[in-house]
Protein backbone atom coordinates (compact mmCIF):
# COMPACT_ATOMS: atom_id res chain seq x y z
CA UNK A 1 0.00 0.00 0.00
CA UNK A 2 1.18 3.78 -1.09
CA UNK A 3 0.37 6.80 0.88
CA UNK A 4 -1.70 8.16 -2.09
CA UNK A 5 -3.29 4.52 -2.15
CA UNK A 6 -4.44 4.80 1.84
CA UNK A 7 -5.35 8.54 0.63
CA UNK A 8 -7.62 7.01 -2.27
CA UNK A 9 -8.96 4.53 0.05
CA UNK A 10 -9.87 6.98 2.84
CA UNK A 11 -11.21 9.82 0.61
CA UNK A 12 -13.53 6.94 -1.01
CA UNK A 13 -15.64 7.07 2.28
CA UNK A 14 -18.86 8.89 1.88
CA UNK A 15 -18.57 12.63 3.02
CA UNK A 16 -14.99 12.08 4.51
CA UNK A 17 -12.68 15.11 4.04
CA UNK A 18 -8.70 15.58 4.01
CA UNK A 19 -7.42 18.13 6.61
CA UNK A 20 -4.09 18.31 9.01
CA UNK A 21 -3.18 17.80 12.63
CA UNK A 22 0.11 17.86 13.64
CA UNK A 23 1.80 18.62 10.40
CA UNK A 24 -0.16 15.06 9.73
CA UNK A 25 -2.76 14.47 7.11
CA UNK A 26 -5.87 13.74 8.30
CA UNK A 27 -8.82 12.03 7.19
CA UNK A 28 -12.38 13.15 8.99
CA UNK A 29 -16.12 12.33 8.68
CA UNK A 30 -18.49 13.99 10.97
CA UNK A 31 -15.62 16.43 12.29
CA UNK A 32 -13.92 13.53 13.94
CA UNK A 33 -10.58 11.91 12.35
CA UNK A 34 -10.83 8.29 11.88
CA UNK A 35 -7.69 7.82 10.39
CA UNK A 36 -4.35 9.51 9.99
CA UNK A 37 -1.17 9.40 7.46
CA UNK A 38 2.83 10.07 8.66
CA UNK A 39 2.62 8.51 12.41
CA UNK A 40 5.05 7.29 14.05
CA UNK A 41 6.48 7.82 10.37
CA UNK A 42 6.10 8.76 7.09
CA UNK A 43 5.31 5.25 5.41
CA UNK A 44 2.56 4.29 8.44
CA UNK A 45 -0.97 5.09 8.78
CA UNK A 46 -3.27 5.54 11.52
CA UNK A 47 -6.79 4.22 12.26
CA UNK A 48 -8.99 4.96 15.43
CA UNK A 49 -10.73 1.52 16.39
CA UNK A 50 -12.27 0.20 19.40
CA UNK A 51 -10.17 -2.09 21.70
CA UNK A 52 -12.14 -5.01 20.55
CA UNK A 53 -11.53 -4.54 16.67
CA UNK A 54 -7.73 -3.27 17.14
CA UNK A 55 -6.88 -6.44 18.98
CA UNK A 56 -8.86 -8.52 16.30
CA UNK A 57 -6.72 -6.99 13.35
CA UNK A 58 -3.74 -7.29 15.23
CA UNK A 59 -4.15 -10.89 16.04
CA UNK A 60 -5.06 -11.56 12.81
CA UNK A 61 -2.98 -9.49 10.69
CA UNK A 62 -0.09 -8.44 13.33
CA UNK A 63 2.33 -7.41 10.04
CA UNK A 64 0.28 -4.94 9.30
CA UNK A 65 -1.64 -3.24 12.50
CA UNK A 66 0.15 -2.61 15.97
CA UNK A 67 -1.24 -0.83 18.67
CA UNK A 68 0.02 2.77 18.46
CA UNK A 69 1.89 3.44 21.82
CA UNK A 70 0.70 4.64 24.98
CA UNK A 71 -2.66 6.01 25.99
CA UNK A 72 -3.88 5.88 22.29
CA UNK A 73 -3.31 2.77 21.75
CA UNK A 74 -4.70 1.89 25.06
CA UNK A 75 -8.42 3.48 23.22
CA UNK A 76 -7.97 1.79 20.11
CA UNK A 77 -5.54 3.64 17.90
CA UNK A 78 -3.74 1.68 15.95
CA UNK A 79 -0.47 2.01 13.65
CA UNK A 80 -0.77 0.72 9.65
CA UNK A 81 2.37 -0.77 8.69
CA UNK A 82 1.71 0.70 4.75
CA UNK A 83 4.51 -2.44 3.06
CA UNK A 84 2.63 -4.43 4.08
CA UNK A 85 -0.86 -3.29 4.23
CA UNK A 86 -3.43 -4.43 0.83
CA UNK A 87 -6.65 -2.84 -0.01
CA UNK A 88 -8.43 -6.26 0.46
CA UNK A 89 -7.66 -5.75 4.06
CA UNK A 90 -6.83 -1.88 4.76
CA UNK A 91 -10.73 -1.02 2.94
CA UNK A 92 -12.85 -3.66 5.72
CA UNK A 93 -10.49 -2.13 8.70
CA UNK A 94 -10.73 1.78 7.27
CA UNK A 95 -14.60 1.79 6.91
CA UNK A 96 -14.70 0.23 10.58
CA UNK A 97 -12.90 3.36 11.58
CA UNK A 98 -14.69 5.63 9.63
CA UNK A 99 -18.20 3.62 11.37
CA UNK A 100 -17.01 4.95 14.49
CA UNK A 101 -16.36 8.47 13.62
CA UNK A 102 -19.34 8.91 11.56
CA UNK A 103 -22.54 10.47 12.85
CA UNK A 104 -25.59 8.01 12.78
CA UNK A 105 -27.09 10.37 10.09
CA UNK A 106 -24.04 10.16 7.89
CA UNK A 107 -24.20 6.28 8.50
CA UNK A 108 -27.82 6.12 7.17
CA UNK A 109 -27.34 7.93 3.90
């Protein structure tokens, strides 16, 4: 997986938008950032799941997700490792981020 190819995937999200945060782009739906590019560096990715999902993906796939360190990982955000990340299982773990983020209204669109 590229950076523009978790940007194309992200941005493919109904009504999800492209800011910053950090010096970080940012990927939002309802105001709220499910998912993040350049942490802990430039070739990772970031995507806000609950505890329950994180430690499914990282059991299942633990090449590709980690917990991200600290508190934030501690609530579910977790680190994509881009090598070795594929659509067919960055798009299933992306929309359960953006699920989380997204207002119910934006859900039921």
């Amino acid at each position: 997986m590229t950076i523009e190819g978790f940007r194309r995937l992200a941005l493919s999200l109904p009504q999800t938008s492209e800011s910053a945060h950090m010096d970080h782009p940012d990927f939002r739906v309802s105001g709220k950032i499910f998912a993040t590019l350049g942490y802990p560096e430039a070739k990772w990715g970031m995507i806000k799941l609950t505890l329950e999902q994180q430690r499914t993906l990282v059991a299942r796939y633990p090449r590709v997700f980690e917990a991200v360190a600290g508190g934030w990982g501690r609530r579910g955000a977790t680190n994509v490792r881009l090598r070795y990340a594929t659509a067919k299982i960055l798009l299933p773990a992306m929309r359960q981020a953006w699920r989380n983020s997204a207002s119910r209204r934006v859900q039921n669109e």
